[in-house]
Protein backbone atom coordinates (compact mmCIF):
# COMPACT_ATOMS: atom_id res chain seq x y z
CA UNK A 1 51.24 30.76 64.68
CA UNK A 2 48.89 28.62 63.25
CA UNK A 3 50.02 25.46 65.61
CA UNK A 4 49.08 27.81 68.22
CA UNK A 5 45.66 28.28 66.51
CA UNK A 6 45.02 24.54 66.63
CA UNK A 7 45.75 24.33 70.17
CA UNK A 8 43.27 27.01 70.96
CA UNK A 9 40.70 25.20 69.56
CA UNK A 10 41.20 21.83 70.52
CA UNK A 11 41.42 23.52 74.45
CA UNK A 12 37.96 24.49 73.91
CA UNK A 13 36.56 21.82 71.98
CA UNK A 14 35.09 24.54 69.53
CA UNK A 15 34.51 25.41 65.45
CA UNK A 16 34.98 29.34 66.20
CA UNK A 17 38.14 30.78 64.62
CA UNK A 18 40.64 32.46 67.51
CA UNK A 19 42.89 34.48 66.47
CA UNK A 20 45.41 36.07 69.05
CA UNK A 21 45.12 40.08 69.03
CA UNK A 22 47.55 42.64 68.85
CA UNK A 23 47.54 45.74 71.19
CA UNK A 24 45.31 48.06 70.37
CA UNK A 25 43.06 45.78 67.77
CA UNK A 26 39.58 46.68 66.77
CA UNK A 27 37.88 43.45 68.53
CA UNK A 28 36.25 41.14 65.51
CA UNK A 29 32.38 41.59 64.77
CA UNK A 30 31.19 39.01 67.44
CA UNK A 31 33.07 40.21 70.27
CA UNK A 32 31.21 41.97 73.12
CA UNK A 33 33.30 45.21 74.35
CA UNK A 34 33.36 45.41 77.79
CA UNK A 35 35.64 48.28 78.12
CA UNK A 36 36.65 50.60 75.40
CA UNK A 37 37.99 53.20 77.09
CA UNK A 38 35.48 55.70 78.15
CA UNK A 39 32.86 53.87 80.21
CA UNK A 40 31.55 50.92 82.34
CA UNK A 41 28.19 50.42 81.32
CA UNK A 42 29.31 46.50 80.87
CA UNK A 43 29.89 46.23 84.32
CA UNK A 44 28.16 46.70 87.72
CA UNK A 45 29.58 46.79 91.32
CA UNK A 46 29.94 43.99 93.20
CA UNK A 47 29.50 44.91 97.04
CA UNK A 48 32.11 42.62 98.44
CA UNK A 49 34.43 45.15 99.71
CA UNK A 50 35.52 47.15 103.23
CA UNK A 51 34.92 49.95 101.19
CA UNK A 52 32.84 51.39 97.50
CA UNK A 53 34.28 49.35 94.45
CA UNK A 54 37.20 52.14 93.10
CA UNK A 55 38.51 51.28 89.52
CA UNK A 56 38.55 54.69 87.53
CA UNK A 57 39.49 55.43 83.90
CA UNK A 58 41.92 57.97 82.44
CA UNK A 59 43.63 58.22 79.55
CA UNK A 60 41.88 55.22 78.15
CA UNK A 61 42.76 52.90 80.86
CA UNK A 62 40.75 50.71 83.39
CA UNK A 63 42.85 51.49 87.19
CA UNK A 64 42.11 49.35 90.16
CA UNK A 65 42.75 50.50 93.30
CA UNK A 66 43.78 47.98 96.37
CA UNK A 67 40.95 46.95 98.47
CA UNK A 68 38.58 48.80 96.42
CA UNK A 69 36.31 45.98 95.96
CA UNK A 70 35.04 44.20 92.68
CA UNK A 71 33.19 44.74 89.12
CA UNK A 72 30.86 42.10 87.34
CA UNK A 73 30.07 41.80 84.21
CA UNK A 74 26.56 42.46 83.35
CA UNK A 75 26.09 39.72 80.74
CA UNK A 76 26.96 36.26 81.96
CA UNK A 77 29.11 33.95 79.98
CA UNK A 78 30.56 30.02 80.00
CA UNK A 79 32.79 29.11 76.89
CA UNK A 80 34.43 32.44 75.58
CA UNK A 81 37.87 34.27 74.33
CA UNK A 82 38.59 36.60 76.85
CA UNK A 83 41.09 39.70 75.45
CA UNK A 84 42.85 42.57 77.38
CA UNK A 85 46.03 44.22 78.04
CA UNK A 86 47.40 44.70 81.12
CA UNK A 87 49.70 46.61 82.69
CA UNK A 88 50.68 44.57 86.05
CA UNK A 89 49.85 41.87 86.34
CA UNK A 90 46.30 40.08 85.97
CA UNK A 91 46.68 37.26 88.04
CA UNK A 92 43.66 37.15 91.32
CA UNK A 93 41.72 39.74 89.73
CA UNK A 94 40.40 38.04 86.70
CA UNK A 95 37.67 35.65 87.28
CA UNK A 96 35.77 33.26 84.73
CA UNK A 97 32.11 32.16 85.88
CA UNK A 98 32.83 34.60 89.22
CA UNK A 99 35.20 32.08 90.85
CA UNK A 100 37.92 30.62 88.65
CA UNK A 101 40.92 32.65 88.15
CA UNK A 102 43.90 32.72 85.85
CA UNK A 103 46.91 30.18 86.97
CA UNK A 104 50.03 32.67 88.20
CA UNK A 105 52.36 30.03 87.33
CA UNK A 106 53.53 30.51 83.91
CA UNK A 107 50.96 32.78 82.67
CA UNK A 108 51.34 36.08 84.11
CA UNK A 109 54.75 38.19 85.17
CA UNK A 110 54.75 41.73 87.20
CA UNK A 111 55.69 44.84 85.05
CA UNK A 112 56.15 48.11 85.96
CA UNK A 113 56.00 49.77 82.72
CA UNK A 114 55.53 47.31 79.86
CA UNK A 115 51.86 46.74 78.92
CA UNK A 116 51.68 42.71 77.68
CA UNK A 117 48.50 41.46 75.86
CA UNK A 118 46.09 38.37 77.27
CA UNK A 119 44.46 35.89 74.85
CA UNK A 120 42.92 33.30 76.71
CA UNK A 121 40.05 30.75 75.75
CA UNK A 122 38.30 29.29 78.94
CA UNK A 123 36.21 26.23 78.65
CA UNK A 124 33.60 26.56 81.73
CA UNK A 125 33.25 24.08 84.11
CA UNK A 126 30.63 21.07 84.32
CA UNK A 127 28.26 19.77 86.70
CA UNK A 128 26.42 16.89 87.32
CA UNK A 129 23.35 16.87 89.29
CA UNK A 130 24.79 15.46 92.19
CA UNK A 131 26.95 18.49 92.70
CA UNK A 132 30.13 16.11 91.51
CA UNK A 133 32.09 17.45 88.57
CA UNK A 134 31.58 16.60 85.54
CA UNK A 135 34.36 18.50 83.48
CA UNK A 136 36.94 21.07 85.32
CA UNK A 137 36.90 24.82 83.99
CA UNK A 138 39.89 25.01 81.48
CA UNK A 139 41.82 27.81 80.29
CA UNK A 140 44.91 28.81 77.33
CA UNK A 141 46.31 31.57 77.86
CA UNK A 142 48.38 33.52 75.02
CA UNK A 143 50.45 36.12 76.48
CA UNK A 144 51.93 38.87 73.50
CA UNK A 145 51.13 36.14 71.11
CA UNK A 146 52.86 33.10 72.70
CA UNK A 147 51.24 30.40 74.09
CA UNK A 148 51.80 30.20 78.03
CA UNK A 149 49.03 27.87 79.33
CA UNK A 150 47.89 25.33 77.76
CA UNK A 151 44.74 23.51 79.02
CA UNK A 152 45.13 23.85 82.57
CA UNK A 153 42.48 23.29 84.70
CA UNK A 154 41.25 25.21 86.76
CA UNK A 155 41.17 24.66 91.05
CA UNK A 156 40.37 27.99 92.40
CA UNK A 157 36.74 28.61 93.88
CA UNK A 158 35.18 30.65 94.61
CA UNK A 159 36.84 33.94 94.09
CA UNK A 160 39.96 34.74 95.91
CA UNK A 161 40.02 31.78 98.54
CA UNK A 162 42.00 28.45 98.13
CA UNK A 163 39.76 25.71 97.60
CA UNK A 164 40.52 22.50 95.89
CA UNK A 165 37.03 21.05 95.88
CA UNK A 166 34.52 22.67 93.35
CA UNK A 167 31.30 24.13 94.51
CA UNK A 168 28.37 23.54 92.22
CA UNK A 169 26.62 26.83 90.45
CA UNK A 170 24.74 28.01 87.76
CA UNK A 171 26.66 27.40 83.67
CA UNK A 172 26.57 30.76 82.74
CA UNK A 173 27.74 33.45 85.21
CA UNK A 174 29.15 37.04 85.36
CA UNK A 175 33.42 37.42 84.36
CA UNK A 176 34.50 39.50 87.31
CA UNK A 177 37.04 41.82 88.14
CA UNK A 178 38.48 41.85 91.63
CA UNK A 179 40.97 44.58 93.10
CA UNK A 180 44.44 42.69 93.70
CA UNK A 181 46.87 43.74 96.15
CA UNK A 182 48.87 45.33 94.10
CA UNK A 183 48.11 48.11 91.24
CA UNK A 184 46.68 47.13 87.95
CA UNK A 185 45.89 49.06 85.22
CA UNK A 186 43.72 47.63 82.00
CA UNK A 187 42.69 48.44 78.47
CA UNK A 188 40.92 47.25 75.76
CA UNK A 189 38.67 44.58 76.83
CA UNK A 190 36.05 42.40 74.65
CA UNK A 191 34.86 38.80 75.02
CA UNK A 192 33.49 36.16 72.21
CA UNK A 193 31.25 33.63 73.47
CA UNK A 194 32.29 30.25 71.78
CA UNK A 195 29.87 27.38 70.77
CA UNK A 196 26.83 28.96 71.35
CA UNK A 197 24.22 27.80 68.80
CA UNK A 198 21.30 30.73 68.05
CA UNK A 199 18.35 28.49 67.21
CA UNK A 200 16.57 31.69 66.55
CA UNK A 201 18.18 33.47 63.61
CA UNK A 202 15.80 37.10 64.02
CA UNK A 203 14.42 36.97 60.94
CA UNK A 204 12.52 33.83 60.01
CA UNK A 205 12.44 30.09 61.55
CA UNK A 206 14.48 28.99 59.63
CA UNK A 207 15.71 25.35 61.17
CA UNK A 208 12.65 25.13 63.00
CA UNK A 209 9.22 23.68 61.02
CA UNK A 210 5.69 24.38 62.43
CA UNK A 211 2.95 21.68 63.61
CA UNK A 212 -0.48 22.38 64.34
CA UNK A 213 -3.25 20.30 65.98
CA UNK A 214 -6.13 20.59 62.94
CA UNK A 215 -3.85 21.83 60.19
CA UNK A 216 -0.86 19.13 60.44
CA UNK A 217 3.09 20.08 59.83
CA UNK A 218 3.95 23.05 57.71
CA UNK A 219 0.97 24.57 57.15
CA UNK A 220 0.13 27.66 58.92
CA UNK A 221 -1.96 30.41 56.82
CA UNK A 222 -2.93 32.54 59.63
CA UNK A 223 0.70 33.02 60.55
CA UNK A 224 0.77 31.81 64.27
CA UNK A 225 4.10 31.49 63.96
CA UNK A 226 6.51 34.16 62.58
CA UNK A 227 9.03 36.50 63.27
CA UNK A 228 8.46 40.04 63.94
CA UNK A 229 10.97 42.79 64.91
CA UNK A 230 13.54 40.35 65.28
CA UNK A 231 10.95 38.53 67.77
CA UNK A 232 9.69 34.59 67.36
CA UNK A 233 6.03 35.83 67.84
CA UNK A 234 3.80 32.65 68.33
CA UNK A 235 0.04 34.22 68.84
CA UNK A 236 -0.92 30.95 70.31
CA UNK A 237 -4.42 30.90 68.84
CA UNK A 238 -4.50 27.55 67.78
CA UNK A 239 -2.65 24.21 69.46
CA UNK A 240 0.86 23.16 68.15
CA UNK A 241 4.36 23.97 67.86
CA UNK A 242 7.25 25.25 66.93
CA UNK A 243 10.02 22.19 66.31
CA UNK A 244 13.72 22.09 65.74
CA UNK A 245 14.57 20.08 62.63
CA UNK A 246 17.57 18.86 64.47
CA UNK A 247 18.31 16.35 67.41
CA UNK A 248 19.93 17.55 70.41
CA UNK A 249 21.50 15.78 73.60
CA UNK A 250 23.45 16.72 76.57
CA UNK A 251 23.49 20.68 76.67
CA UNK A 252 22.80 23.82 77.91
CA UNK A 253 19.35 25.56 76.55
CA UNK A 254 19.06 29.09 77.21
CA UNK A 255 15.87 30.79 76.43
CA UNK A 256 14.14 34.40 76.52
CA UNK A 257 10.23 34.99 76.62
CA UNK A 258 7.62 37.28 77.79
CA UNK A 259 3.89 36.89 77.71
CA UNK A 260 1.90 39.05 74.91
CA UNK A 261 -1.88 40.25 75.56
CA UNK A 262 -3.76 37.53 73.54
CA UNK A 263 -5.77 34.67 74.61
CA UNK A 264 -7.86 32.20 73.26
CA UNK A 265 -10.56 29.74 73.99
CA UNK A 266 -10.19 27.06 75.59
CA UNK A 267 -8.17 28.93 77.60
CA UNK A 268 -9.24 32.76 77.15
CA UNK A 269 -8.72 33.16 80.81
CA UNK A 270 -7.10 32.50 83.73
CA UNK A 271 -3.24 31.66 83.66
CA UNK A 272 -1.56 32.44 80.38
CA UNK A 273 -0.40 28.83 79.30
CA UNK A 274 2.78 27.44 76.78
CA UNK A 275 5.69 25.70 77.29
CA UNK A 276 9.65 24.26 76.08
CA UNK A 277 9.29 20.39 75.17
CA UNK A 278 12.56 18.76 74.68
CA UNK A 279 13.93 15.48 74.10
CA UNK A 280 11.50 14.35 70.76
CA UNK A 281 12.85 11.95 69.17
CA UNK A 282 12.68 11.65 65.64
CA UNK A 283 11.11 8.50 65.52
CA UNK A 284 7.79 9.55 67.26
CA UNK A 285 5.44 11.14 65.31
CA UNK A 286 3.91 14.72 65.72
CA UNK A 287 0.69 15.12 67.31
CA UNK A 288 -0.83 17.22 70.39
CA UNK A 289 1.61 16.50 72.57
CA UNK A 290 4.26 14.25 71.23
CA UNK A 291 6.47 11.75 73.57
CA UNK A 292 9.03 14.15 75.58
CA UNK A 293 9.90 16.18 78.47
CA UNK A 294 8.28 19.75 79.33
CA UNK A 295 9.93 22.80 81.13
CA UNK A 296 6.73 24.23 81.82
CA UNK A 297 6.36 27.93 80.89
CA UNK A 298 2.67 29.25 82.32
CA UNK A 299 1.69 31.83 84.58
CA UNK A 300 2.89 31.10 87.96
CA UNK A 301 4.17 27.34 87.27
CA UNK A 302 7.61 28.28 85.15
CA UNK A 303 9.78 25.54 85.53
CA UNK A 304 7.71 22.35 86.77
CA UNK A 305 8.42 19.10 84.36
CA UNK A 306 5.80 17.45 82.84
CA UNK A 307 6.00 14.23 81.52
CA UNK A 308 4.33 14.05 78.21
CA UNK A 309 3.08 10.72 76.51
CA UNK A 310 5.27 8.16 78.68
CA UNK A 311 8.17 9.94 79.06
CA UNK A 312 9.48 9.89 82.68
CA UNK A 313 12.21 11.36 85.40
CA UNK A 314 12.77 10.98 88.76
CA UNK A 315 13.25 13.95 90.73
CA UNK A 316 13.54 14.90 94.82
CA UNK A 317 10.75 17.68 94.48
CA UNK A 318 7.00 17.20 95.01
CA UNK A 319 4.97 15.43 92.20
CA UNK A 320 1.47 14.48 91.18
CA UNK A 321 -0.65 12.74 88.56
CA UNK A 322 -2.27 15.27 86.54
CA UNK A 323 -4.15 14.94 83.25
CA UNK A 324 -2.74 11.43 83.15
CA UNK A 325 0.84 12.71 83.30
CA UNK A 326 3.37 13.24 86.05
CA UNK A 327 3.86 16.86 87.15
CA UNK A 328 7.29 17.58 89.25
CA UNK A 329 6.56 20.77 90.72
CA UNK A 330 9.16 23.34 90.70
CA UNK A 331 10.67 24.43 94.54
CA UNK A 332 9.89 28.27 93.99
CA UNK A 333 8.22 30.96 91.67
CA UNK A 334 11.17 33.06 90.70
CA UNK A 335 8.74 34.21 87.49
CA UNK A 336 8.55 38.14 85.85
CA UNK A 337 5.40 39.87 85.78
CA UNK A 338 3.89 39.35 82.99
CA UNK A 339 4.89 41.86 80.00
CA UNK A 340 8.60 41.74 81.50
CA UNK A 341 11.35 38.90 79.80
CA UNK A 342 11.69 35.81 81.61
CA UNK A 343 14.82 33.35 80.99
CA UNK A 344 14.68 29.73 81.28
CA UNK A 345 17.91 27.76 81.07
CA UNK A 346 17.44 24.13 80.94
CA UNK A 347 20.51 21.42 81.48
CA UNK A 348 20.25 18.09 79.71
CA UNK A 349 22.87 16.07 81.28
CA UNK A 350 22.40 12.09 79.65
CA UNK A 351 19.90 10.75 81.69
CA UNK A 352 19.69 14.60 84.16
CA UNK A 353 17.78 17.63 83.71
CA UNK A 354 17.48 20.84 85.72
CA UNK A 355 15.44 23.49 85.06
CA UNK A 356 16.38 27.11 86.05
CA UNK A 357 14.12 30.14 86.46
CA UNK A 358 15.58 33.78 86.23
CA UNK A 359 19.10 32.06 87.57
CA UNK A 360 17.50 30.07 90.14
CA UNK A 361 17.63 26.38 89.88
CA UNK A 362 13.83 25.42 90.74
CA UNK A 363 13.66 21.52 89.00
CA UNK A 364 15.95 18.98 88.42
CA UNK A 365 15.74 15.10 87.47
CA UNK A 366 17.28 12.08 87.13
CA UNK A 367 17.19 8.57 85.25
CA UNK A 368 15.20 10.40 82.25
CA UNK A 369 14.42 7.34 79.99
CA UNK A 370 14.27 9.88 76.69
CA UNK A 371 17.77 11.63 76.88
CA UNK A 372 17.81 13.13 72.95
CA UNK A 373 15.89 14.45 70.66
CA UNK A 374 14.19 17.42 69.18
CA UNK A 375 13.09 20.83 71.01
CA UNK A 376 9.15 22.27 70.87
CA UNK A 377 7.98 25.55 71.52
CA UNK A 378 4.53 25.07 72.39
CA UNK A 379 1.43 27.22 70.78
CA UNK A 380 -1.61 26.61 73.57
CA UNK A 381 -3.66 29.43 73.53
CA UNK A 382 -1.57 32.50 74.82
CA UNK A 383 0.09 34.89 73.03
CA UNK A 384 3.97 35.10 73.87
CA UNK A 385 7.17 35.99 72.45
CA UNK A 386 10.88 34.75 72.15
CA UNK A 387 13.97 36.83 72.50
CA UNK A 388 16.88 34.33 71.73
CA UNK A 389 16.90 30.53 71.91
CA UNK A 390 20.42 29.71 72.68
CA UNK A 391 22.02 26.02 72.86
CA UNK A 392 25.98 25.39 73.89
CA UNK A 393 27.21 21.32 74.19
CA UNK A 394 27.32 20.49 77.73
């Protein structure tokens, strides 16, 4: 058992502890149910059907019904443990990132009457800018606790038609649930998310250290920056940030805001103004703003780069020189009214970037000449607040 432990984890790449379940196990403290039984509110219905998505529960148990269409998840996910148990088999109906589904060969056998349990670890697939592929999706599968697949990767896209070239789309994305051909019945379904880093621990900064314009690093007595609620609250009354004490390159930045009511002078009206600086290196010093790249987060303009202090990236989409810096604007406003949660994902790719709005990719770059560093949550004179700050190795 335990080789079979060290395979899962070297399929993934990942630290996280995977342990194969048994039927009927209470899913471990980190796991997401997404069906426990008695209700769907994990899912939603995926209109790609002749007819009304028809999977009904009794007794416990998840039923599909041929050609009734498809269920989503309502979270979206990339590196994760998938678990479930299955009574028929799984094979075209379960789908990582919407599209990649689990190899028949070897993995998955037609029963009539014996329920069989589904381990599987899925590494999600990799793209570069380009559209070209950087890593394939991968997946282990454990079937009643023996290994059956072991890091195959993955040709399928998207979901349900033959294709052997991948299509580029968004990192994380929906697990879905598609009506095979034949009957299926499942239970007891929860998901882990694997190598996700939470920069934002909900209850201090700790990891992160504060700079500010007229009061230098680590010293803050008015409290612009704290946590509140299990919030990051920066009030954004005077100029600075909010810095990682690590280094970061090539990965996948998720992050969750929404504008508060404050404002302050010089910019006590007009568009409420902040934004995510990444790629700091260590070396350069702190000031207002230090050497990096900006995903700009302000009213109306989420998403354009800015390219702070001599930092610079080449991109397709419209640009200007503005306040001495190059601005790449971003293609669309895909932006929340303000009060409502926004999320910004950001992809640092070696020398790439792409910037993504609400799921829609609005700014991307290449031949970046910073490509690590540190990650800055700006203070400049608007109130906002921070949900999660998520990072996962790309």
């Amino acid at each position: 058992m335990k080789n079979i432990l060290l395979l899962l984890l070297t399929a993934v790449n990942l630290s996280a502890t995977i342990e194969p379940a048994t039927p009927n196990q209470i899913p471990p403290p980190d796991a997401l149910v997404l069906f426990d039984g008695t209700k769907l509110d994990a899912w939603i219905n995926l209109p790609d059907g002749p007819t009304p998505t028809q999977w009904t529960i009794e007794h416990g148990t998840l039923t599909s019904h041929p050609g009734g269409g498809s269920l989503a998840t309502r979270q979206a996910f990339a590196d994760c443990q998938l678990h479930f148990e299955s009574l028929g088999s799984p094979a075209s109906a379960v789908f990582f990132q919407g599209r990649y589904s689990l190899p028949s060969a070897n993995t998955t056998i037609p029963s009539a009457s014996d329920w069989q349990s589904y381990d599987i670890t899925y590494r999600a697939a990799r793209f570069n800018n380009d559209g070209s592929v950087k890593s394939p999706a991968v997946i282990t599968v454990l079937r009643d606790g023996v290994l059956r697949c072991d890091r195959v990767a993955l040709t399928v896209s998207p979901a349900g038609q033959d294709n052997p070239h991948y299509e580029k789309h968004a990192f994380k994305q929906p697990l879905v649930l598609q009506a095979p051909a034949h009957p299926l019945c499942l239970r007891n379904i929860w998901i882990r998310e694997l190598g996700v880093q939470h920069l934002l621990n909900r209850k201090d900064t700790t990891g992160w250290y504060s700079y500010l314009e007229k009061l230098g690093k680590n010293n803050d007595p008015e409290g612009n920056f704290k946590v509140t609620d299990g919030l990051l609250h920066i009030e954004g009354k005077n100029f600075g940030y909010l810095a990682t004490e690590q280094s970061f390159a090539n990965y996948y930045l998720k992050v969750v805001f929404k504008w508060g009511q404050h404002q302050y002078a010089p910019r006590a009206t007009g568009k409420r103004d902040s934004g995510i600086l990444y790629h700091f290196a260590s070396t350069e010093p702190d000031k207002v703003w230090p050497r990096s790249l900006e995903c700009q987060v302000q009213e109306g303009d989420c998403g354009d780069t800015w390219c702070v202090d001599g930092a610079s990236v080449e991109s397709p989409n419209r640009s200007a020189i503005e306040w001495n810096m190059k601005r790449i604007y971003r293609s669309a406003d895909f932006e929340n009214p303000a009060g409502e949660w926004n999320t910004i994902e950001i992809i640092c790719n070696g020398d790439q970037t792409e910037h993504y709005v609400n799921g829609h990719l609005v700014n991307s770059g290449t031949k970046a000449n910073v490509t690590s560093g540190k990650i800055l949550l700006q203070s400049e004179g608007a109130e906002i607040y921070y949900r999660s700050v998520e990072l996962i190795s790309y």
